[in-house]
Protein backbone atom coordinates (compact mmCIF):
# COMPACT_ATOMS: atom_id res chain seq x y z
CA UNK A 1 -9.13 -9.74 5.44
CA UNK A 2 -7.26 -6.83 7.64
CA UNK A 3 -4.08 -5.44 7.51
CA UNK A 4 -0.96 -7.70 8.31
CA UNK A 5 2.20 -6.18 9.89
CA UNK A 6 4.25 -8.87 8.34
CA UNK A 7 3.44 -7.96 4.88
CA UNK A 8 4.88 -4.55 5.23
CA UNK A 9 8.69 -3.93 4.36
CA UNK A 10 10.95 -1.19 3.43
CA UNK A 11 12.58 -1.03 0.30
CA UNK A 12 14.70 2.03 0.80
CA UNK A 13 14.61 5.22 3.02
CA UNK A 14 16.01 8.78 2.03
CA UNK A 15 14.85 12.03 2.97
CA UNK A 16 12.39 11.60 5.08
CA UNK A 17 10.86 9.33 2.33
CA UNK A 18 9.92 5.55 2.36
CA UNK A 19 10.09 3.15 0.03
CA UNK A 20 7.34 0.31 1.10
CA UNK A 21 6.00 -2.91 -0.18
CA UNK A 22 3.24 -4.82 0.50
CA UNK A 23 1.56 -7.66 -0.20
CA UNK A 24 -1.77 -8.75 0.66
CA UNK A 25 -4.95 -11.21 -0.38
CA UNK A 26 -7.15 -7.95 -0.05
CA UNK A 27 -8.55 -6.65 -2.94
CA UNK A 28 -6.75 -2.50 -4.12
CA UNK A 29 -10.44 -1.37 -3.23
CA UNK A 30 -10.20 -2.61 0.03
CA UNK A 31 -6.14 -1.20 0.69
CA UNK A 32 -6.98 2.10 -0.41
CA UNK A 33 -9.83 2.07 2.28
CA UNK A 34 -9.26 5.30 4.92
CA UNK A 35 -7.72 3.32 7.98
CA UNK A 36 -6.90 0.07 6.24
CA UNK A 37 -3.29 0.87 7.38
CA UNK A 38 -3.58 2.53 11.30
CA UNK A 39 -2.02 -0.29 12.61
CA UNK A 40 1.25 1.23 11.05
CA UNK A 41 0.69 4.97 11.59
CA UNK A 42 3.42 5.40 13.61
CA UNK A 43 5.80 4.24 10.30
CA UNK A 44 3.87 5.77 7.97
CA UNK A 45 4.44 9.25 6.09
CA UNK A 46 2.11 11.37 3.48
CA UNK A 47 4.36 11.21 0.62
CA UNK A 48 5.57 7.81 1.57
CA UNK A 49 5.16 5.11 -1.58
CA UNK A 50 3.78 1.49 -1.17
CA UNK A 51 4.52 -1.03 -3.69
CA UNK A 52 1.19 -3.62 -3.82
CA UNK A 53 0.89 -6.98 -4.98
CA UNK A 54 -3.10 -7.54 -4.36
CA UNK A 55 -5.54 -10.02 -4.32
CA UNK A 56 -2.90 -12.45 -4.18
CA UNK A 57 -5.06 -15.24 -3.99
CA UNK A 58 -8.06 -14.40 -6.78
CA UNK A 59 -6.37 -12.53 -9.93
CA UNK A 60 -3.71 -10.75 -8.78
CA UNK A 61 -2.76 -7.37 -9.68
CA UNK A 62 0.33 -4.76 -8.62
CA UNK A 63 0.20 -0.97 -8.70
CA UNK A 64 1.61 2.12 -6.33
CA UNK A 65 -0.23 3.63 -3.60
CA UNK A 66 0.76 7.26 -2.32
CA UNK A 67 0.02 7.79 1.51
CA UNK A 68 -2.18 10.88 1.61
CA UNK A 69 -2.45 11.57 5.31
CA UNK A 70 -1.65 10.03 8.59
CA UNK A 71 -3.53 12.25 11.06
CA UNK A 72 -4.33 11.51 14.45
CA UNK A 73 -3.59 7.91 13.96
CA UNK A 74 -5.96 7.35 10.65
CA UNK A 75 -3.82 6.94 7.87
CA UNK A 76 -5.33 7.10 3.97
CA UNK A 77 -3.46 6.12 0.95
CA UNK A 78 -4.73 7.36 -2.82
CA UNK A 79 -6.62 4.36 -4.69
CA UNK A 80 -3.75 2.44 -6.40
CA UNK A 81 -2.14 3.56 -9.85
CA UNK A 82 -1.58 0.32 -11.74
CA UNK A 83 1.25 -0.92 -12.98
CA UNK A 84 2.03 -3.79 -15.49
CA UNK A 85 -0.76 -3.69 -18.01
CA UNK A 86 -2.53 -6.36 -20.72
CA UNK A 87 0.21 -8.78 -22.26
CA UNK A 88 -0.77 -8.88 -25.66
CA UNK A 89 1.84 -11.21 -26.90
């Protein structure tokens, strides 16, 4: 899949820092890709925070990625830190 304007949101906005989530079918390999996000480069901050749900539709998964430029137009987020873990109860 691509990137999907609608599935990008603020959460909260201080400082010159956002707050972002989005949600997506795409796989956290293919999010943290370098220019998986351009579309929104003109939102979008190093140092800004996106909450992801991914691969919403296989076996999902949720986890932070850190914008870690937005140059010229090509933005590239860090691969995602996971979040949540194995439920062992």
């Amino acid at each position: 899949m691509a990137y999907l304007s609608k599935n990008l949101s603020v959460l909260a906005y201080a400082n010159g820092f956002t707050l972002w989530h989005y949600a997506t079918a795409d796989t956290a390999a293919t999010v943290d890709t370098s220019g998986y996000f351009n579309a929104a480069s003109d939102m979008l901050r190093a140092g800004d925070i996106i909450i992801g749900n991914v691969d919403t539709g296989g076996t999902p998964g949720a986890g932070l990625f850190r914008v870690a430029s937005n140059s010229g137009g090509v933005v590239d987020v860090a691969d995602m830190t996971a979040v949540g873990g194995t439920d062992t109860d």
